[in-house]
Protein backbone atom coordinates (compact mmCIF):
# COMPACT_ATOMS: atom_id res chain seq x y z
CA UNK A 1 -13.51 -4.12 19.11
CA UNK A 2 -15.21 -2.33 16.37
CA UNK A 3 -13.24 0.95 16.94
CA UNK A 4 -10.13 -0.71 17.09
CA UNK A 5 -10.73 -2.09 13.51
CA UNK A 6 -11.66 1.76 12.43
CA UNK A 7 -8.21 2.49 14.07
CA UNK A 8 -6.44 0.36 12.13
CA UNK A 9 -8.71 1.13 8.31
CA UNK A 10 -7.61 4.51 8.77
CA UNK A 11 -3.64 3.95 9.47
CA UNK A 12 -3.48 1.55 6.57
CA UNK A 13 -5.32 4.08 4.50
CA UNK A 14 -2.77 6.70 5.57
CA UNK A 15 -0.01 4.25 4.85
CA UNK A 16 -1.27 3.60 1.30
CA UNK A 17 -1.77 7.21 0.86
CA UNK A 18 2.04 7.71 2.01
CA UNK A 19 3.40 4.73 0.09
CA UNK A 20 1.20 6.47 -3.36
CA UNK A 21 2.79 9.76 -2.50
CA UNK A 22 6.62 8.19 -2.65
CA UNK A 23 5.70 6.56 -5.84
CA UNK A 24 4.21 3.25 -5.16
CA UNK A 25 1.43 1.64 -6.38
CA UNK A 26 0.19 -1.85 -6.59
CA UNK A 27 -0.06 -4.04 -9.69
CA UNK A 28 -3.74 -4.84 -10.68
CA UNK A 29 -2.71 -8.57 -9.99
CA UNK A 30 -2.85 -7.22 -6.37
CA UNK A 31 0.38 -8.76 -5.16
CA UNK A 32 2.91 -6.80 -7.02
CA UNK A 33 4.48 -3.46 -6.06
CA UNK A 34 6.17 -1.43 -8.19
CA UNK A 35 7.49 2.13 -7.56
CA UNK A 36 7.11 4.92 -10.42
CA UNK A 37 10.15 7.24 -9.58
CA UNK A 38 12.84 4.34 -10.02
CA UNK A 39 10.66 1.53 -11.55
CA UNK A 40 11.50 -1.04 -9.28
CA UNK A 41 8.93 -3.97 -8.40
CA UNK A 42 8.66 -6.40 -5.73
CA UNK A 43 6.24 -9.42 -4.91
CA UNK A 44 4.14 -8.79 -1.51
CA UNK A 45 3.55 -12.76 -0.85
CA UNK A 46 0.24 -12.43 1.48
């Protein structure tokens, strides 16, 4: 169970590092996305 957690920590981490790379990053509120290259934003309701 364990591994499958480290599994997953290290795709999300990827997927961040992917999503950073295209110009995303997250709002310091935590919920809000907005992108860099065309300055668009979005909520991400959790």
């Amino acid at each position: 169970m364990k591994k499958e957690n480290q599994i997953l920590d290290v795709f999300y981490v990827e997927e961040l590092e992917q999503r950073f790379e295209m110009g995303w990053y997250t709002v310091s509120n935590g919920t809000t996305e907005c992108n860099m290259l065309t300055g668009e934003c979005y909520t991400n309701a959790q």
